[in-house]
Protein backbone atom coordinates (compact mmCIF):
# COMPACT_ATOMS: atom_id res chain seq x y z
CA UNK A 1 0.00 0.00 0.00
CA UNK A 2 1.37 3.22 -1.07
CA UNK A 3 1.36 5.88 1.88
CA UNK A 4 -0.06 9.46 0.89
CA UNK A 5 2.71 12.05 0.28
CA UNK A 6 2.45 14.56 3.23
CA UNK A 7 3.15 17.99 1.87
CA UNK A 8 5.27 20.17 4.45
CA UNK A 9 3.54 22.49 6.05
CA UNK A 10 4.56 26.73 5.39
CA UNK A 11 6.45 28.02 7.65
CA UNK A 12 6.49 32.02 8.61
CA UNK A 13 9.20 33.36 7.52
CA UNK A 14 8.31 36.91 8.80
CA UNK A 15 6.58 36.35 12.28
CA UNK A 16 6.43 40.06 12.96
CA UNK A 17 5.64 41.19 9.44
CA UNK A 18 1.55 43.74 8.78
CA UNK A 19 -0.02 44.60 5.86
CA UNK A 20 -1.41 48.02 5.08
CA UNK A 21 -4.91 48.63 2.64
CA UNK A 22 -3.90 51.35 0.92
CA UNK A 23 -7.13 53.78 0.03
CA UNK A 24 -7.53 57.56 -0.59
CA UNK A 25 -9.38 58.59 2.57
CA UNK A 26 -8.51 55.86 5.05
CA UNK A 27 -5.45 52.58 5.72
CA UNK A 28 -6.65 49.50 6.99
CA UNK A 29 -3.47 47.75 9.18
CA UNK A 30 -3.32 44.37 10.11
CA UNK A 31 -0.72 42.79 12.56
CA UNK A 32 -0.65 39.32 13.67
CA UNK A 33 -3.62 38.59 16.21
CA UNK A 34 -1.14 37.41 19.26
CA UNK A 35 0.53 40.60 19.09
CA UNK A 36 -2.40 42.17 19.55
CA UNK A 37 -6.45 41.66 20.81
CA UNK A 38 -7.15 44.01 18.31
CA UNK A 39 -4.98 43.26 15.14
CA UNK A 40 -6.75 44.93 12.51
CA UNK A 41 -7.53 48.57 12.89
CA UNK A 42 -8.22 51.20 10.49
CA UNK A 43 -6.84 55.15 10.46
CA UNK A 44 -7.19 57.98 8.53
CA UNK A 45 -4.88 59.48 5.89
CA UNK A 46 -4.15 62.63 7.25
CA UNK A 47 -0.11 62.99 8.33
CA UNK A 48 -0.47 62.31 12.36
CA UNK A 49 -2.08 58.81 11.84
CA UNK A 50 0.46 58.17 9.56
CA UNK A 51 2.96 58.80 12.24
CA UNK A 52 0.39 56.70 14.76
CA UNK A 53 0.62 53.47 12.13
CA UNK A 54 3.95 53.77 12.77
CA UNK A 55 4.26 53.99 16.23
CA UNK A 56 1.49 51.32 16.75
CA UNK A 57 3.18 48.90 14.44
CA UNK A 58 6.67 49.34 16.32
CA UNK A 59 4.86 49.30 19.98
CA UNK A 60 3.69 45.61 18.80
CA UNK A 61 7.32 44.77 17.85
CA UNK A 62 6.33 44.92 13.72
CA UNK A 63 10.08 44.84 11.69
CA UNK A 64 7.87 44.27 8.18
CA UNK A 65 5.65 45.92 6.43
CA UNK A 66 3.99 45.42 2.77
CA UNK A 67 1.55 47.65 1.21
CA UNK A 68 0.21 47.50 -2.68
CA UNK A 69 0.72 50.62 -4.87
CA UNK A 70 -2.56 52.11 -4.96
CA UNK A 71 -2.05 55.38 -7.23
CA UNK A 72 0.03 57.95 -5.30
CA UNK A 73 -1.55 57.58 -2.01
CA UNK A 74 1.03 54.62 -0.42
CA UNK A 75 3.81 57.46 -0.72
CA UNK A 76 3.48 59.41 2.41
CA UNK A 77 2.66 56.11 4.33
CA UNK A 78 5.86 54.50 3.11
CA UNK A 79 8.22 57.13 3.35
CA UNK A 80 6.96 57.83 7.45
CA UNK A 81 7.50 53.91 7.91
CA UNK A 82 10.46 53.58 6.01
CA UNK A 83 11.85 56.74 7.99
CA UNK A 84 10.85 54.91 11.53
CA UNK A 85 12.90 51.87 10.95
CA UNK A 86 10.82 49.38 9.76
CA UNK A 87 11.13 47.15 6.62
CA UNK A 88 8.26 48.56 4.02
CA UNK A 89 7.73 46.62 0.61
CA UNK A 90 5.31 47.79 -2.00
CA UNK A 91 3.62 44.90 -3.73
CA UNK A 92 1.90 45.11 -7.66
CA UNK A 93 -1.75 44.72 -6.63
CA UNK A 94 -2.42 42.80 -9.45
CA UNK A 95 -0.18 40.18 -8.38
CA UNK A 96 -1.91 39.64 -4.45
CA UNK A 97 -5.13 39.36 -6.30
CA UNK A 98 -3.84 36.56 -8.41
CA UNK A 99 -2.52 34.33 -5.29
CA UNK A 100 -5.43 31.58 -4.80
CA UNK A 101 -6.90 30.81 -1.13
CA UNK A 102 -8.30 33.44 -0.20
CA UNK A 103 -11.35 33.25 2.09
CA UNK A 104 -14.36 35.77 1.00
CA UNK A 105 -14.31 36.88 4.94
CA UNK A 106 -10.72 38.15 4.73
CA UNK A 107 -9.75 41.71 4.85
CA UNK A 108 -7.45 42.87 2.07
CA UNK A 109 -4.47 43.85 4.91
CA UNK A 110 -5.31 40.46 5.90
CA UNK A 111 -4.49 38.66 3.04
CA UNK A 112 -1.21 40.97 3.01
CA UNK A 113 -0.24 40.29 6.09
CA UNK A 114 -0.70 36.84 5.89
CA UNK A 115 0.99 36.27 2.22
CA UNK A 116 4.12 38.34 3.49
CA UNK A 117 4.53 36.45 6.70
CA UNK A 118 4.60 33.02 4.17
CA UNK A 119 7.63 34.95 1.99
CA UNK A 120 4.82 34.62 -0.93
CA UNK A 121 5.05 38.92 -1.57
CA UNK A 122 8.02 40.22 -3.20
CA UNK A 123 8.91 43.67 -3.02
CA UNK A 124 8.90 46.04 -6.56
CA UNK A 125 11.64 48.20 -7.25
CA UNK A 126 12.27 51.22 -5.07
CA UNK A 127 15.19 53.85 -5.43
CA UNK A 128 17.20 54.79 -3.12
CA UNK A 129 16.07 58.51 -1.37
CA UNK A 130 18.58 60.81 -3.43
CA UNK A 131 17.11 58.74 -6.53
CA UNK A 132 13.43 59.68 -5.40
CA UNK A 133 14.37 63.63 -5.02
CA UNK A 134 16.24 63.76 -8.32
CA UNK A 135 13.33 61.62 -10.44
CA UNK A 136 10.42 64.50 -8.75
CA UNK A 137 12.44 66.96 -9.98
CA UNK A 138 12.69 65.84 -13.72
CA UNK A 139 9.05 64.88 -13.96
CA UNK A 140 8.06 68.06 -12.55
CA UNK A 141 10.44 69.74 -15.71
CA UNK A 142 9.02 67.71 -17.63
CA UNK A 143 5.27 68.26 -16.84
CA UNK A 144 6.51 72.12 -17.21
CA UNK A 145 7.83 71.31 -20.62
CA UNK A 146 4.72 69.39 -21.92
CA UNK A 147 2.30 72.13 -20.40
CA UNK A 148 4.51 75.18 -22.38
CA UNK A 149 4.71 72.99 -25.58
CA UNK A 150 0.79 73.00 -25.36
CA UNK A 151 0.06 76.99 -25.53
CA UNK A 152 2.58 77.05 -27.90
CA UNK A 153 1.07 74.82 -30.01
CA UNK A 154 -2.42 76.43 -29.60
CA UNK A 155 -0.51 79.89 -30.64
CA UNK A 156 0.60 78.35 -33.92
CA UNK A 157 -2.64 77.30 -34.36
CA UNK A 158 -4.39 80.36 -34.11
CA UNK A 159 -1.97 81.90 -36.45
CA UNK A 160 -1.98 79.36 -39.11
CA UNK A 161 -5.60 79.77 -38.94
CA UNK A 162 -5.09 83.67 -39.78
CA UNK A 163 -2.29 82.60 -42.41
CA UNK A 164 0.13 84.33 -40.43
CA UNK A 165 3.48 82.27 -41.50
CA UNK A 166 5.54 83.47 -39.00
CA UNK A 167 6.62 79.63 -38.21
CA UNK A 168 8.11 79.90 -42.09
CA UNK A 169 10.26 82.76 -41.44
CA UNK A 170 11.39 82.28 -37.93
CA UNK A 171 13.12 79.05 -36.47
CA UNK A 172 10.87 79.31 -33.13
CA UNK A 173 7.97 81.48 -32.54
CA UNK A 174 8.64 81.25 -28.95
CA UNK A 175 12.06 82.98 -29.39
CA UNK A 176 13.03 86.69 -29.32
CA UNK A 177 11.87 87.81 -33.00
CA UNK A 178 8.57 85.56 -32.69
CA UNK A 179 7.50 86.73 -29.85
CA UNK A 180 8.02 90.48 -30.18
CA UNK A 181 6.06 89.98 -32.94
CA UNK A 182 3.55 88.14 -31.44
CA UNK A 183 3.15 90.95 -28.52
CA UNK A 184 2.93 93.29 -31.14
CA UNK A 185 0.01 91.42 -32.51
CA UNK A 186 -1.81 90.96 -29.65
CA UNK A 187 -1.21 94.78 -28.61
CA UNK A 188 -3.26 95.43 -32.34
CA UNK A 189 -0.59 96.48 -34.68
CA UNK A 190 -1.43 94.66 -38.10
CA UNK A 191 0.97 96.93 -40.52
CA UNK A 192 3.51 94.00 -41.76
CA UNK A 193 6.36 96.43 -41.84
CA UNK A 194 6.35 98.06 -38.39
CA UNK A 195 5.66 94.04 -37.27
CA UNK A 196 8.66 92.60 -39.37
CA UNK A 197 10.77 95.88 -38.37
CA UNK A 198 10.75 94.16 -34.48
CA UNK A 199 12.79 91.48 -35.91
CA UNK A 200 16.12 90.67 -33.44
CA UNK A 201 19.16 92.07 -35.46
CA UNK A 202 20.95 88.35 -35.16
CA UNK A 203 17.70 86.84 -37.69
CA UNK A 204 18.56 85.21 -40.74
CA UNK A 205 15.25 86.39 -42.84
CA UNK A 206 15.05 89.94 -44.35
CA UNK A 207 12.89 92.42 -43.17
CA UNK A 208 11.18 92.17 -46.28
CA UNK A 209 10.88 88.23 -45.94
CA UNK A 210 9.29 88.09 -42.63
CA UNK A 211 6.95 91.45 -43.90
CA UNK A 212 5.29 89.06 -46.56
CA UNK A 213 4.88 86.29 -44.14
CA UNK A 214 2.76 88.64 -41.59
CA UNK A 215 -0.31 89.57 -44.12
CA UNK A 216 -2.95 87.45 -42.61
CA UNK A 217 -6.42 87.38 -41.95
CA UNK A 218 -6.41 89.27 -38.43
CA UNK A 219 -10.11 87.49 -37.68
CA UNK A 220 -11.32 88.64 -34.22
CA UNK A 221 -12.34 85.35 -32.84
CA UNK A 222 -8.12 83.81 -33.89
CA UNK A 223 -6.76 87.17 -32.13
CA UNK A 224 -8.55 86.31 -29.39
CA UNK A 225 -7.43 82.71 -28.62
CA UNK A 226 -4.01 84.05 -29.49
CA UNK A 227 -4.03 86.42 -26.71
CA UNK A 228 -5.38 83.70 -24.14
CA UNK A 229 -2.47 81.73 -24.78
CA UNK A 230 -0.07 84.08 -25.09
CA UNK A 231 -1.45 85.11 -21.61
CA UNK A 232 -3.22 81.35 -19.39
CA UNK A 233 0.54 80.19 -19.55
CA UNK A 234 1.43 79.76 -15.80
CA UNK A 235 5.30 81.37 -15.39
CA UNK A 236 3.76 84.56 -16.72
CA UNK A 237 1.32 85.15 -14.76
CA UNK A 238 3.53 84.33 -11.47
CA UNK A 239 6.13 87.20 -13.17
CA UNK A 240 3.16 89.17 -13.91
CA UNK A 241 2.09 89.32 -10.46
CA UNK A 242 5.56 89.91 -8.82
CA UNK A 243 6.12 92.81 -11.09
CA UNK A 244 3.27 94.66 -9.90
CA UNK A 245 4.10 93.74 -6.62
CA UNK A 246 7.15 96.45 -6.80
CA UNK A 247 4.64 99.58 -7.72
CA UNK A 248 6.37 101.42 -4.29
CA UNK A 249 9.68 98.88 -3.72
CA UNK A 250 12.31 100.84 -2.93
CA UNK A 251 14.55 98.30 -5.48
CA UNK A 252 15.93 98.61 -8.29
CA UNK A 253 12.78 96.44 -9.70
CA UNK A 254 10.95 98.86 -8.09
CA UNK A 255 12.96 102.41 -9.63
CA UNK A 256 12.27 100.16 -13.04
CA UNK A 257 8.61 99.73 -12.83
CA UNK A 258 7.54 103.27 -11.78
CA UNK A 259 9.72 104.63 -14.76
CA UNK A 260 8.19 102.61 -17.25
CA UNK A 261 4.46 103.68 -15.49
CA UNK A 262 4.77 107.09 -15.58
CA UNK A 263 5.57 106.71 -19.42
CA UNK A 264 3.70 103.78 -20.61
CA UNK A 265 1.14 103.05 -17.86
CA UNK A 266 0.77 100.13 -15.48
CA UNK A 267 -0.20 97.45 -18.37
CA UNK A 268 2.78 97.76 -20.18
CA UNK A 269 5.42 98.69 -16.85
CA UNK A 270 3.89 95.12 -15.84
CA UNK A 271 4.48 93.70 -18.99
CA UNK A 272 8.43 94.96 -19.22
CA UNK A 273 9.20 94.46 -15.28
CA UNK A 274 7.85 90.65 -15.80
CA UNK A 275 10.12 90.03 -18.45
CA UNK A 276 12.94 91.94 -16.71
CA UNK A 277 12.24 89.32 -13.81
CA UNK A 278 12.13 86.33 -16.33
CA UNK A 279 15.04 87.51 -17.31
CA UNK A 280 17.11 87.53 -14.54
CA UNK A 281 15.44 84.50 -12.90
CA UNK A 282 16.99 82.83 -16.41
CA UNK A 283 20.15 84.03 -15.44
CA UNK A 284 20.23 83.04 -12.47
CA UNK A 285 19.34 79.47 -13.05
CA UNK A 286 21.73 78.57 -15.82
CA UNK A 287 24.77 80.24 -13.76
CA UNK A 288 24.18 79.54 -10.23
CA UNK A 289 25.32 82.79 -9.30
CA UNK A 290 23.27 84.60 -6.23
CA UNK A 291 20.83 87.67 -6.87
CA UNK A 292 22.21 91.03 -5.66
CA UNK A 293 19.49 93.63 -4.99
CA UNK A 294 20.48 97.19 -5.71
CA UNK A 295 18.50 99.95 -4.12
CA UNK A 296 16.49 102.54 -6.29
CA UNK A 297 19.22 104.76 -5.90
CA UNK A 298 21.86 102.96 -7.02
CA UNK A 299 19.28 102.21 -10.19
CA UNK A 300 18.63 105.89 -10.16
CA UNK A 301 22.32 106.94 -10.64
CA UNK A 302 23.00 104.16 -13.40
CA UNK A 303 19.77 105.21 -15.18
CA UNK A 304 21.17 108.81 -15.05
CA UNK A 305 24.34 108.13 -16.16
CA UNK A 306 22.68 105.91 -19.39
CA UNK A 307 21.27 108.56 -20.38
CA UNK A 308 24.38 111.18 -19.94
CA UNK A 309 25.98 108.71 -22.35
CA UNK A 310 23.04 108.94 -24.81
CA UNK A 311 23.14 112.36 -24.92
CA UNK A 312 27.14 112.49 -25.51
CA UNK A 313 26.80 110.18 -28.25
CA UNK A 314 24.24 112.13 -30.03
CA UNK A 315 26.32 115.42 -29.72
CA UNK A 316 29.47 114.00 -31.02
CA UNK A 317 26.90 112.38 -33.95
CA UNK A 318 26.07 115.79 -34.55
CA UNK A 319 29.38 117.41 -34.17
CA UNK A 320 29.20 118.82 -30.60
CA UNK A 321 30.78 118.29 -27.63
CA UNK A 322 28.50 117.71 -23.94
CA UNK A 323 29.54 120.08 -21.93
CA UNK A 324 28.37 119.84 -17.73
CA UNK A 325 27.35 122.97 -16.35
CA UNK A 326 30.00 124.22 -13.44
CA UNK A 327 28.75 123.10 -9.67
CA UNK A 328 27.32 126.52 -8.24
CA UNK A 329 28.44 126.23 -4.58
């Protein structure tokens, strides 16, 4: 008679080892139920019962813990565990769901716990810290860089639809010839030549060139989507605001704006001190180098002297010489 093979029973591998239900609003924690009378126990997601899982789970002597990646929602949890000393794994939950034996009665953080006390759960991938800092950074870039790319795209649209083939003439619409132009459209100039006349000195095309390429059909309804994407995009409105945050600074900034005010108005001394602070905010960032703020009348004195220059220049053009009056004491 042949005896019946007697399969081995599993042994825990990770005595001390919880599992965490992951959900948008609340976590659902289970321990093992002789480290506790009350092993499963659910808490909210907001950050000091994050910090309580944590302190409840190493109270009970818990060195293990395995969660499933539910959206974004497991990050906070994980990086407060993984921060308190305890072992954290993240789990595909595609994979727990496809382990048979479950009981209908069981808890999801039940069925975790239990799988990764087994050694059944293996861990995805997970960067080290650095790796996690660096890899937020470049998909926050590159959501930056997908959201510009969009209004710019919406811009050629809108003048493609006015057969304005600026794109033809211009390498990037988005650089310093495109968008004066573009500005100038916006601000209602239609006359080609005054439009192609804004062109940077370093472009390729001829005046003449990019003149032929700007008759369009200025429609109303084009001019207007124009405008709204020239303006919804999000780093302009954030320079917008800061410029017209220096109306009485006593900066530099500040000197810069009111100047441009008492000329111009406020609409356009917003415009100019915005792209004045894009400008140096570019500066900063490819160099490294820290911002120096000079008072108003430091700016006031270099302004003045600017314009003493100016003025030589044009006298010597004309064949005089600038002349300061003698200090009356």
């Amino acid at each position: 008679m042949v005896k019946p093979k007697v399969e081995p029973e599993l042994k825990r591998v990770h005595p001390q080892a919880a599992g965490i239900d992951i959900g948008a609003s609340e976590h659902w924690v289970s321990i093992p139920s002789e480290l506790d009378p009350e092993p499963v126990r659910k808490f909210s997601c907001f950050t000091a019962d994050l910090y309580a899982i944590a302190q409840w789970l190493k109270s009970r002597g818990i060195t293990t813990v395995v969660m499933e990646s539910t959206g974004v929602y497991w990050i906070p949890l994980f990086q407060i565990l993984e921060t308190s000393g305890l072992e954290v794994r993240l789990v595909n939950a595609h994979f727990v769901k496809t382990v048979p034996g479950r009981k209908s009665d069981v808890l999801d953080c039940q069925w975790l716990q239990k799988l990764h006390s087994y050694g059944l759960l293996s861990g995805s991938f997970r960067p080290d810290d650095q790796i996690c800092v660096f890899r937020s950074y470049i998909r926050q870039r590159d959501s930056l860089t997908k959201s510009a790319s969009v209004h710019i795209q919406r811009m050629q649209k809108a003048l493609t639809q006015m057969n304005v083939q600026l794109h033809r003439v211009v390498s990037d619409i988005t650089g310093v010839t495109g968008m004066a132009i573009i500005r100038a459209i916006v601000a209602g100039e239609r006359d080609p030549q005054q439009l192609a006349a804004l062109k940077d000195p370093r472009a390729k095309r001829s005046t003449a060139e990019i003149a032929a390429a700007l008759v369009g059909d200025y429609r109303v309804e084009h001019l207007f989507v124009l405008k709204q994407e020239l303006n919804v995009n999000r780093a302009a409105n954030a320079f917008r605001i800061a410029a017209q945050s220096l109306a009485n600074s006593r900066t530099a900034l500040g000197g810069f704006y009111r100047r441009i005010r008492s000329r111009s108005g406020a609409p356009i001394a917003i415009t100019a001190t915005a792209h004045k602070l894009a400008r140096i905010f570019y500066h900063l960032w490819t160099t490294g180098e820290d911002f120096v703020a000079a008072g108003v009348d430091a700016y006031e004195q270099q302004y003045q002297q600017r314009i003493v220059k100016h003025l030589k220049q044009r006298a010597k053009q004309m064949g005089f010489d600038l002349v300061p009056e003698p200090t009356v004491n």
